[in-house]
PDB file of N, CA and C in Angstrom:
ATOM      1  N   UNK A   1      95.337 110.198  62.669  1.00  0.00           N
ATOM      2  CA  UNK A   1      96.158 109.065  62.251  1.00  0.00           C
ATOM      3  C   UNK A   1      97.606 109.386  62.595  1.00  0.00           C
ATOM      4  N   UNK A   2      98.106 108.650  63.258  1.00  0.00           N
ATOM      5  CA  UNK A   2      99.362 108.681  63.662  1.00  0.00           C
ATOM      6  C   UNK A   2     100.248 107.549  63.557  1.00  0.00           C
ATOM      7  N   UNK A   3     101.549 107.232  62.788  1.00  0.00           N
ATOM      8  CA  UNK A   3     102.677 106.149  63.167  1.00  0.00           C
ATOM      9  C   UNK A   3     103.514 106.318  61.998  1.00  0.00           C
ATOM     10  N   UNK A   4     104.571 105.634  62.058  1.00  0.00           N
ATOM     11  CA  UNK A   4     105.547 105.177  61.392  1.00  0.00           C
ATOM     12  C   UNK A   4     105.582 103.826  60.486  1.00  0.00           C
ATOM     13  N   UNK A   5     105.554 104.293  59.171  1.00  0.00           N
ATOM     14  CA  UNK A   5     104.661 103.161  57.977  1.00  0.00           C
ATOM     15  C   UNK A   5     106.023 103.384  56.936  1.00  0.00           C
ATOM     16  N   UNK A   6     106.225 101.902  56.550  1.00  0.00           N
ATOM     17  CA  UNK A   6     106.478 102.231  55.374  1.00  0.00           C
ATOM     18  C   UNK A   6     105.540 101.612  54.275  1.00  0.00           C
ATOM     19  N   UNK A   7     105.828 102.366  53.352  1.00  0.00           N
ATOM     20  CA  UNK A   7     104.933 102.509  51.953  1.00  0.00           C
ATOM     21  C   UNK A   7     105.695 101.841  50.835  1.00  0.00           C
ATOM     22  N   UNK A   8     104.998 100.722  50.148  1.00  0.00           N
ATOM     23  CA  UNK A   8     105.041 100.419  48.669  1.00  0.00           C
ATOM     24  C   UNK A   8     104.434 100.901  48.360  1.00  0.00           C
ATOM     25  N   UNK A   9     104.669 101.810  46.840  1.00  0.00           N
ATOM     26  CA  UNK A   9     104.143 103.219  46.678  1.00  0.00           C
ATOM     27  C   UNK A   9     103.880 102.978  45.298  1.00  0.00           C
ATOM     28  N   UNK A  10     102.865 103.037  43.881  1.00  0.00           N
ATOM     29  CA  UNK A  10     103.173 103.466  43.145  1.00  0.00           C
ATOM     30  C   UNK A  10     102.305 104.637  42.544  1.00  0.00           C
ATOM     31  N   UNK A  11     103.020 105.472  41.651  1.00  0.00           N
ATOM     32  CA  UNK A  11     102.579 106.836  41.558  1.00  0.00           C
ATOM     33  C   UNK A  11     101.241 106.613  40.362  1.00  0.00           C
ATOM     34  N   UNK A  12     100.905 108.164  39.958  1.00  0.00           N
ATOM     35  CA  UNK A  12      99.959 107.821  38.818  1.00  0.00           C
ATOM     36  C   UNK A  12     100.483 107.650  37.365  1.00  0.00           C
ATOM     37  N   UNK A  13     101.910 107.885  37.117  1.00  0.00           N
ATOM     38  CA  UNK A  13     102.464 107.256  36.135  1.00  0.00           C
ATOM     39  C   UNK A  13     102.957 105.645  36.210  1.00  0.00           C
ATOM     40  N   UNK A  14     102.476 105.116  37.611  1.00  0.00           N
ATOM     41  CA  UNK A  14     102.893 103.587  37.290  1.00  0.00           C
ATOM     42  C   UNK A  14     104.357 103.766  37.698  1.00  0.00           C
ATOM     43  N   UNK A  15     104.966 104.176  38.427  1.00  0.00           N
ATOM     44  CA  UNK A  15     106.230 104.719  38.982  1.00  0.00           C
ATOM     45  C   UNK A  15     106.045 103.962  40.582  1.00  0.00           C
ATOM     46  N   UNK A  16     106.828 102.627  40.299  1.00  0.00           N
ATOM     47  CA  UNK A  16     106.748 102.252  41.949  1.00  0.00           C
ATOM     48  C   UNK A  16     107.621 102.652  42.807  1.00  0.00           C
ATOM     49  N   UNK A  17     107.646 102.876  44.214  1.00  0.00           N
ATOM     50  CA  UNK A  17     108.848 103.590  45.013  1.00  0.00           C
ATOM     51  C   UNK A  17     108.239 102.725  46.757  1.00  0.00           C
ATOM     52  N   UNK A  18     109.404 102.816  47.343  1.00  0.00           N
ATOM     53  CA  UNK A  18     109.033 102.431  48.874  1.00  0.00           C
ATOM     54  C   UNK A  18     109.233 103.786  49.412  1.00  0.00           C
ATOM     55  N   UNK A  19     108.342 104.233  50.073  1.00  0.00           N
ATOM     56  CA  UNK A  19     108.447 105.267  51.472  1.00  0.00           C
ATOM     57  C   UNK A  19     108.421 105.172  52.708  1.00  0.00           C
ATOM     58  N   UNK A  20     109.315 105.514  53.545  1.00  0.00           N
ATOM     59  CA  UNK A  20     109.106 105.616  54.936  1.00  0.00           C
ATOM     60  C   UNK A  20     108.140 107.223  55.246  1.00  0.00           C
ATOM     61  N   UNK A  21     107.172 107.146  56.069  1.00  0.00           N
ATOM     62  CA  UNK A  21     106.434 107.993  56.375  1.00  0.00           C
ATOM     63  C   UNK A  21     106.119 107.914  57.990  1.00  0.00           C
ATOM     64  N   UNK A  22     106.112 109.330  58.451  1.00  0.00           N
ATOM     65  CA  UNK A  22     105.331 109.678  59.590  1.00  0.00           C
ATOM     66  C   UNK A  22     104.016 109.952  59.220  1.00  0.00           C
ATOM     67  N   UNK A  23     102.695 108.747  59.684  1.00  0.00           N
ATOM     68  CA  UNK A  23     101.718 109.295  59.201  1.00  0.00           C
ATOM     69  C   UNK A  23     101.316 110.382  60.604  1.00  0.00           C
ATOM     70  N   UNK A  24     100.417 111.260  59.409  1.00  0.00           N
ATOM     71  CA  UNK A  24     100.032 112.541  60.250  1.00  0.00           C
ATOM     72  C   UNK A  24      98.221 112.470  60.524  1.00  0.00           C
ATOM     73  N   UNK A  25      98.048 112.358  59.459  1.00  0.00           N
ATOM     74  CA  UNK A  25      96.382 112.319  58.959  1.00  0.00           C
ATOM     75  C   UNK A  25      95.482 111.432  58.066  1.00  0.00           C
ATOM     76  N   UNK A  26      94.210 110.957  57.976  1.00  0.00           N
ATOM     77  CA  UNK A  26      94.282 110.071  57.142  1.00  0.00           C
ATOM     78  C   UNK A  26      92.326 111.141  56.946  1.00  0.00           C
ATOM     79  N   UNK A  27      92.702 111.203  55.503  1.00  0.00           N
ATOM     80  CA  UNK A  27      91.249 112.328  54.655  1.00  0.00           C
ATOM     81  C   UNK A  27      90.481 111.274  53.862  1.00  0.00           C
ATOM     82  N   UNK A  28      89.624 111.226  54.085  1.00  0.00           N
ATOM     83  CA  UNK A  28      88.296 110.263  53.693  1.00  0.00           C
ATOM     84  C   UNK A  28      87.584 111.521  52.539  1.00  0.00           C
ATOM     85  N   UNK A  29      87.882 111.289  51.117  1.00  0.00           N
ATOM     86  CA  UNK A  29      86.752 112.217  50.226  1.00  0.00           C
ATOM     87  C   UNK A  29      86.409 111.352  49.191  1.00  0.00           C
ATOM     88  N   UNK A  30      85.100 111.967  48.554  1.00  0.00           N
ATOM     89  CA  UNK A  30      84.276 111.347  47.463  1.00  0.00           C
ATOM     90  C   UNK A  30      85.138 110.615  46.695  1.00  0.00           C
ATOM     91  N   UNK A  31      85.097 109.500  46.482  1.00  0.00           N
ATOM     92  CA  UNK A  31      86.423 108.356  45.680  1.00  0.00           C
ATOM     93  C   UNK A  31      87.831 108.471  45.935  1.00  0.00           C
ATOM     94  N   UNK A  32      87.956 109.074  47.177  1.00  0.00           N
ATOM     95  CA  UNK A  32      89.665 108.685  47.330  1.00  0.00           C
ATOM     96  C   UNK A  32      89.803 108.902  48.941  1.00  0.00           C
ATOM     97  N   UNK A  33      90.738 108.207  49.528  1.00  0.00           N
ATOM     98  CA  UNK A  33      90.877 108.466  50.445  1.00  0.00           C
ATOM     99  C   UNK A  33      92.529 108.388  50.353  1.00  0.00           C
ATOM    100  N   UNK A  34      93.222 109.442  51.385  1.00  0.00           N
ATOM    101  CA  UNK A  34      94.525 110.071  51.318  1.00  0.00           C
ATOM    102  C   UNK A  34      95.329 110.107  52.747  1.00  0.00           C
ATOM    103  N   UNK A  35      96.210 109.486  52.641  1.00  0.00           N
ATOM    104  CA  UNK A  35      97.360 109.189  54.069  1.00  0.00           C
ATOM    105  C   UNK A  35      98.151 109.827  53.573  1.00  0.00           C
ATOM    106  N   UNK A  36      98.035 111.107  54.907  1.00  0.00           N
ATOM    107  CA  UNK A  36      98.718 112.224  54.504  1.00  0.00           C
ATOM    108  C   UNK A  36     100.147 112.153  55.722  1.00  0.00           C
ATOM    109  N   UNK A  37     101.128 113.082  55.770  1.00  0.00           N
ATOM    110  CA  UNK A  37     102.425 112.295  56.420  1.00  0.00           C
ATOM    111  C   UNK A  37     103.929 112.934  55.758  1.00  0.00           C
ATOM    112  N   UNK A  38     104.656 113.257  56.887  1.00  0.00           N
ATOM    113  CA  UNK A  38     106.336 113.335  56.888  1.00  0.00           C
ATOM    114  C   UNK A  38     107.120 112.846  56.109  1.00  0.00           C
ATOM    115  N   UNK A  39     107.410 112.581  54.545  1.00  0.00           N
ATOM    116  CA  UNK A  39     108.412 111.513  53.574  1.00  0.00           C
ATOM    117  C   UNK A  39     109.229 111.824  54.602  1.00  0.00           C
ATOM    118  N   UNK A  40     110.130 110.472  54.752  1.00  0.00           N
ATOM    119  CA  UNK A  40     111.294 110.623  55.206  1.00  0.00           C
ATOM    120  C   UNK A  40     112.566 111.008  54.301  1.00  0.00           C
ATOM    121  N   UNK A  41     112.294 110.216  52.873  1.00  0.00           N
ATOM    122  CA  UNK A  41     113.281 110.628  52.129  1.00  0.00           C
ATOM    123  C   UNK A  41     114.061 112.334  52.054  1.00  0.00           C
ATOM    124  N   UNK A  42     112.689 113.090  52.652  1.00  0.00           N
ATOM    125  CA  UNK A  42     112.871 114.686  52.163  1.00  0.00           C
ATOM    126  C   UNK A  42     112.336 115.451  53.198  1.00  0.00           C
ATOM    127  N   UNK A  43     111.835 114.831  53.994  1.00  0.00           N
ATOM    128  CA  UNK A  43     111.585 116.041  55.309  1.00  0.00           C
ATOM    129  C   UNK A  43     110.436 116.558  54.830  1.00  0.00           C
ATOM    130  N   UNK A  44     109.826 116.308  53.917  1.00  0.00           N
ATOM    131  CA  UNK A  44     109.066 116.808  53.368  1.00  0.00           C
ATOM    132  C   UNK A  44     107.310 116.183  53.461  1.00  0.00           C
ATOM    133  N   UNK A  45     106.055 117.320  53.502  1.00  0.00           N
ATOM    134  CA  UNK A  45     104.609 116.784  53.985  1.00  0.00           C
ATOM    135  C   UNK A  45     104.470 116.295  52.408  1.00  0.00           C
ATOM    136  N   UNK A  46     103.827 114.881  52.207  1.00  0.00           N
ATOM    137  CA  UNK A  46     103.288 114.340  50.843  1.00  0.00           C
ATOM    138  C   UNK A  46     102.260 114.044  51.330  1.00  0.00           C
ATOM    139  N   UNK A  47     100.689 113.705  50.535  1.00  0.00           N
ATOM    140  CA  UNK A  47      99.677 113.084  50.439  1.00  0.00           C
ATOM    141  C   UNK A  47      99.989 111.764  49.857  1.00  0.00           C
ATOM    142  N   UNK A  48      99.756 110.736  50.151  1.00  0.00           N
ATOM    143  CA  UNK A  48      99.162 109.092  49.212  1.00  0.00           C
ATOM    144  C   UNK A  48      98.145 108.445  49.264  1.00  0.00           C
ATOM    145  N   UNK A  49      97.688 108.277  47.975  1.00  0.00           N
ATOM    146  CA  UNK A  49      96.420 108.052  47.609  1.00  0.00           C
ATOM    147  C   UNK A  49      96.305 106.689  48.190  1.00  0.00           C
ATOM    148  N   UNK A  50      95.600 105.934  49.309  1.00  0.00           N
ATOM    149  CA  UNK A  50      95.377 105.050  49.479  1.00  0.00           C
ATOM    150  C   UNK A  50      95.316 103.899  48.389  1.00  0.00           C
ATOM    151  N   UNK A  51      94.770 104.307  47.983  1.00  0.00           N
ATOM    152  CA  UNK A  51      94.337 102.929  46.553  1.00  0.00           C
ATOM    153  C   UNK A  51      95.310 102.503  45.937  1.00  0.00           C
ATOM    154  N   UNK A  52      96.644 103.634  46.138  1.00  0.00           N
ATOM    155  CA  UNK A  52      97.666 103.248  45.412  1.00  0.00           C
ATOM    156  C   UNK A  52      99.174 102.888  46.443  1.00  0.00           C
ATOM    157  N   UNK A  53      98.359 102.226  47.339  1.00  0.00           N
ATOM    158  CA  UNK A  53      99.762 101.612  48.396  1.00  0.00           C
ATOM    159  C   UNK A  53      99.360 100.061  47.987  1.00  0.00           C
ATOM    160  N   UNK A  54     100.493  99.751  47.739  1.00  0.00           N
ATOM    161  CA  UNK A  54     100.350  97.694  47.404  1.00  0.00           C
ATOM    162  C   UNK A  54     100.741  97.362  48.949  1.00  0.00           C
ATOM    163  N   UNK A  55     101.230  97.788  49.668  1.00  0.00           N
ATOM    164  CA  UNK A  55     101.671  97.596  50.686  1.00  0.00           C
ATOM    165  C   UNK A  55     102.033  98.120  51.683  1.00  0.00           C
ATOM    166  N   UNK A  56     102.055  97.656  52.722  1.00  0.00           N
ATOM    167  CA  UNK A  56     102.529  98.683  54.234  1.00  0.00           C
ATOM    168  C   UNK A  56     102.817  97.734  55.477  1.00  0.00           C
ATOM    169  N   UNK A  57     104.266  98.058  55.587  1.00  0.00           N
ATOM    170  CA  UNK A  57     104.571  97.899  57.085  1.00  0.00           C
ATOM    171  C   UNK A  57     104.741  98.915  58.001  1.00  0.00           C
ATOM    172  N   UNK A  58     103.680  98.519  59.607  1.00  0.00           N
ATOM    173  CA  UNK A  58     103.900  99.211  60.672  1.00  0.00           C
ATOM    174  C   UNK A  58     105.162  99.312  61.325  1.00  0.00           C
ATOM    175  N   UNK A  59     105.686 100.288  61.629  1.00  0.00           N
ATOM    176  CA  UNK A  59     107.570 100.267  61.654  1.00  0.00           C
ATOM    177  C   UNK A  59     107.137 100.013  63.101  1.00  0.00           C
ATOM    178  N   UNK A  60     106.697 100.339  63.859  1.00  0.00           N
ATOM    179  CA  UNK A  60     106.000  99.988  65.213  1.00  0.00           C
ATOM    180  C   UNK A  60     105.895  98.676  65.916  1.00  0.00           C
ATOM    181  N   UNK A  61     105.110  97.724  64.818  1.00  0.00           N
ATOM    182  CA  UNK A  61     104.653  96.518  65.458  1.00  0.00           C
ATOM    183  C   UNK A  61     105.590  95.589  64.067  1.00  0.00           C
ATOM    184  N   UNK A  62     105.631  96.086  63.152  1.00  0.00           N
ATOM    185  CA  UNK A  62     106.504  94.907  62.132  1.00  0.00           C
ATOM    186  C   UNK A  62     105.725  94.384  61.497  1.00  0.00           C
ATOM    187  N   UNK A  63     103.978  94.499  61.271  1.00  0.00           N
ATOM    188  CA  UNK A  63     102.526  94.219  60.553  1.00  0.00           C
ATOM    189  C   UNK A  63     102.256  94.404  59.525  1.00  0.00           C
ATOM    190  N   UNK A  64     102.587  93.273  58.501  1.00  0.00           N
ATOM    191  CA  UNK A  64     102.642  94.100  56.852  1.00  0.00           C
ATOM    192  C   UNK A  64     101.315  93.984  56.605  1.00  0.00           C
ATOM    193  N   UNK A  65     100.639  94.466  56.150  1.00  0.00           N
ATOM    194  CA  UNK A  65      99.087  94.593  55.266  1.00  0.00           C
ATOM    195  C   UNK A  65      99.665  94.631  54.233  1.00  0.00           C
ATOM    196  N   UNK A  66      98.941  94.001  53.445  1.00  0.00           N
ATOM    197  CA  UNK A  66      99.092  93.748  51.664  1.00  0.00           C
ATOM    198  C   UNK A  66      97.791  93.600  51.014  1.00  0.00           C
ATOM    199  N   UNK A  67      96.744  93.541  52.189  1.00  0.00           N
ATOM    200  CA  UNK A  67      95.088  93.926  51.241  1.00  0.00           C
ATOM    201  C   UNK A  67      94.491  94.102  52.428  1.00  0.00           C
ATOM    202  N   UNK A  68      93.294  94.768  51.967  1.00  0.00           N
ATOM    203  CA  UNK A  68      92.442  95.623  52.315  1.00  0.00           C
ATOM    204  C   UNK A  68      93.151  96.804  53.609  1.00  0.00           C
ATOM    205  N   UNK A  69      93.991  97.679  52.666  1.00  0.00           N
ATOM    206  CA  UNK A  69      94.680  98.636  53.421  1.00  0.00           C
ATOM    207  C   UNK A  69      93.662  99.777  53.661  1.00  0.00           C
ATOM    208  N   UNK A  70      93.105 100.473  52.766  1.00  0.00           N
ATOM    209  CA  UNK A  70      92.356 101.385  53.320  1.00  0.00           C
ATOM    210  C   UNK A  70      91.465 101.086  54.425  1.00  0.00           C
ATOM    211  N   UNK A  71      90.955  99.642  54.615  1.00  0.00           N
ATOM    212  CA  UNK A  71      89.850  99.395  56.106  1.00  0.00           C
ATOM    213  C   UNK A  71      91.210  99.015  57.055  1.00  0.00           C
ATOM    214  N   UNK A  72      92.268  98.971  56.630  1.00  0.00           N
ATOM    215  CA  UNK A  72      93.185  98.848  57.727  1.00  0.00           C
ATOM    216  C   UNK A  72      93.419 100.161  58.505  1.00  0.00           C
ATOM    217  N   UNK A  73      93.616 101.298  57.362  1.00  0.00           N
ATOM    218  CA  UNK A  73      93.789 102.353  57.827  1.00  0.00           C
ATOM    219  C   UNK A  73      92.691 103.087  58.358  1.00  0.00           C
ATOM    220  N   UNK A  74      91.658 102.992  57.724  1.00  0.00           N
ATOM    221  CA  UNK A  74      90.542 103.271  58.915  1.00  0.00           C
ATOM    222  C   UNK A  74      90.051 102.745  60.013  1.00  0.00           C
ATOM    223  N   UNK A  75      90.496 101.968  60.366  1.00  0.00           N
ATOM    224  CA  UNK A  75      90.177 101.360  61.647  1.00  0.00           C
ATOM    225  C   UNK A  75      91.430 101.621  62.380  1.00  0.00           C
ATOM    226  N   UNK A  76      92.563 101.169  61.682  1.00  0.00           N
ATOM    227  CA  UNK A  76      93.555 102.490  62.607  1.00  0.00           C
ATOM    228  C   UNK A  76      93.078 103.527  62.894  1.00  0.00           C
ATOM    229  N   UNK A  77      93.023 104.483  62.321  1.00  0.00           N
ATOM    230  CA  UNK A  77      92.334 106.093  62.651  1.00  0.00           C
ATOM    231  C   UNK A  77      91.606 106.116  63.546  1.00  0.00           C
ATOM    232  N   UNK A  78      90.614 105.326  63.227  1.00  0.00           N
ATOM    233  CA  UNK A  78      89.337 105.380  64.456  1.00  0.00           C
ATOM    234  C   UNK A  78      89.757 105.136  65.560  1.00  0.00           C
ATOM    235  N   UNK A  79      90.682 103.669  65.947  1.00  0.00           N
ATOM    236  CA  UNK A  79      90.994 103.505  66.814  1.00  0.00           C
ATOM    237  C   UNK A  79      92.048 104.379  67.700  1.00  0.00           C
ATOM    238  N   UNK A  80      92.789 105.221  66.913  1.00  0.00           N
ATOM    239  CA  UNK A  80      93.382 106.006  67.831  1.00  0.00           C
ATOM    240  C   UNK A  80      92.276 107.266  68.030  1.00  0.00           C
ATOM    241  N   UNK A  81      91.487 107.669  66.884  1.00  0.00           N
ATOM    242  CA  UNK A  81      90.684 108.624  67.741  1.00  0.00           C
ATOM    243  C   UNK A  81      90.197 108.532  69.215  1.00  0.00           C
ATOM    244  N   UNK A  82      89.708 106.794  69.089  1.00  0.00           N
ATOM    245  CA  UNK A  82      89.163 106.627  70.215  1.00  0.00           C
ATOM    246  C   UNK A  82      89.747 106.725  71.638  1.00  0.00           C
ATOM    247  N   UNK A  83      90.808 106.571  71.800  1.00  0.00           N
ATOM    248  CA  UNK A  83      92.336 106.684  72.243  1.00  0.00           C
ATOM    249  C   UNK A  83      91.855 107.954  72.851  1.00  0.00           C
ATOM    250  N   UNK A  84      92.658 108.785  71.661  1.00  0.00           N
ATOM    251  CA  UNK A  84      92.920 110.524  72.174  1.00  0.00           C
ATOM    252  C   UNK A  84      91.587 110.884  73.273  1.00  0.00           C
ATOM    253  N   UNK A  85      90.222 110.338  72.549  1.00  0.00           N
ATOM    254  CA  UNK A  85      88.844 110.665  72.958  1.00  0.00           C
ATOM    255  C   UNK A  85      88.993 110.595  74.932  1.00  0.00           C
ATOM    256  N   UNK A  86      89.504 109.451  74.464  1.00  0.00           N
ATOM    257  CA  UNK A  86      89.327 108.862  76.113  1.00  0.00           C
ATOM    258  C   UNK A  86      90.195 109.343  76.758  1.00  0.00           C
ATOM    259  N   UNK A  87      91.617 109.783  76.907  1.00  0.00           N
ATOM    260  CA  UNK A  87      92.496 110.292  77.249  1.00  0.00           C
ATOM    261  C   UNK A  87      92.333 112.198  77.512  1.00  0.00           C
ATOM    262  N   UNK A  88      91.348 112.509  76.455  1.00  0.00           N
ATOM    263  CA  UNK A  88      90.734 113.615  76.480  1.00  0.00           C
ATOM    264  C   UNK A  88      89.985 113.742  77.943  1.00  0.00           C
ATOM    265  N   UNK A  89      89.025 112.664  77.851  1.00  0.00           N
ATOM    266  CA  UNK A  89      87.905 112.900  79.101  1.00  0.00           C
ATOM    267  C   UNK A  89      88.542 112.492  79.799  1.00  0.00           C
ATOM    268  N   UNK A  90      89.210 112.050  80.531  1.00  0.00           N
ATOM    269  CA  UNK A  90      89.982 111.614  82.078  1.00  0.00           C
ATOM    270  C   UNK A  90      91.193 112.449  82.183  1.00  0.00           C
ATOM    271  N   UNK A  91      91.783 113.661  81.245  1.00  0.00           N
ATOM    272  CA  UNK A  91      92.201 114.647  82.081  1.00  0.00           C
ATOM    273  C   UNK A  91      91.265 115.845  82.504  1.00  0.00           C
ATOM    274  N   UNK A  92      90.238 115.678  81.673  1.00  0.00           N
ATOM    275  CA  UNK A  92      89.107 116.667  82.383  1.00  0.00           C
ATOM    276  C   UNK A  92      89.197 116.799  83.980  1.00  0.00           C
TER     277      UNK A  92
END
């Protein structure tokens, strides 16, 4: 998973925040899935719990999602896997 997102964010205290993020990775586990990524605020690597983004714009294309973000983000993922995949086999 790769791009430049920002994040309506809120935490597990119910603490809402916007983030700009470099996403890096996106982790699929038993009840959670996690977009992992660069805060910009801090230079710093954070995890976010999918379930808990109300929102996201692609800083890229300008594409806000406001529901069903996690099948957004997996089909992002995939689709750039598929990407790298192919780009993989034709420098072979």
């Amino acid at each position: 998973m790769e791009g430049a997102l920002e994040l309506h964010y809120t935490d597990q205290a119910g603490n809402p925040s916007r983030r700009w993020i470099i996403a890096r990775e996106l982790k699929v586990g038993p009840g959670k899935t996690i977009l992992g990524g660069i805060d910009m605020a801090d230079d710093g690597y954070r995890g976010f719990r999918a379930d808990r983004i109300e929102r996201l714009v692609d800083a890229e294309t300008g594409l806000v999602v406001d529901r069903n973000i996690i099948d957004w983000l997996m089909k992002r993922a995939e689709r750039q896997a598929k990407e790298r995949r192919k780009l993989t086999t034709v420098a072979k």
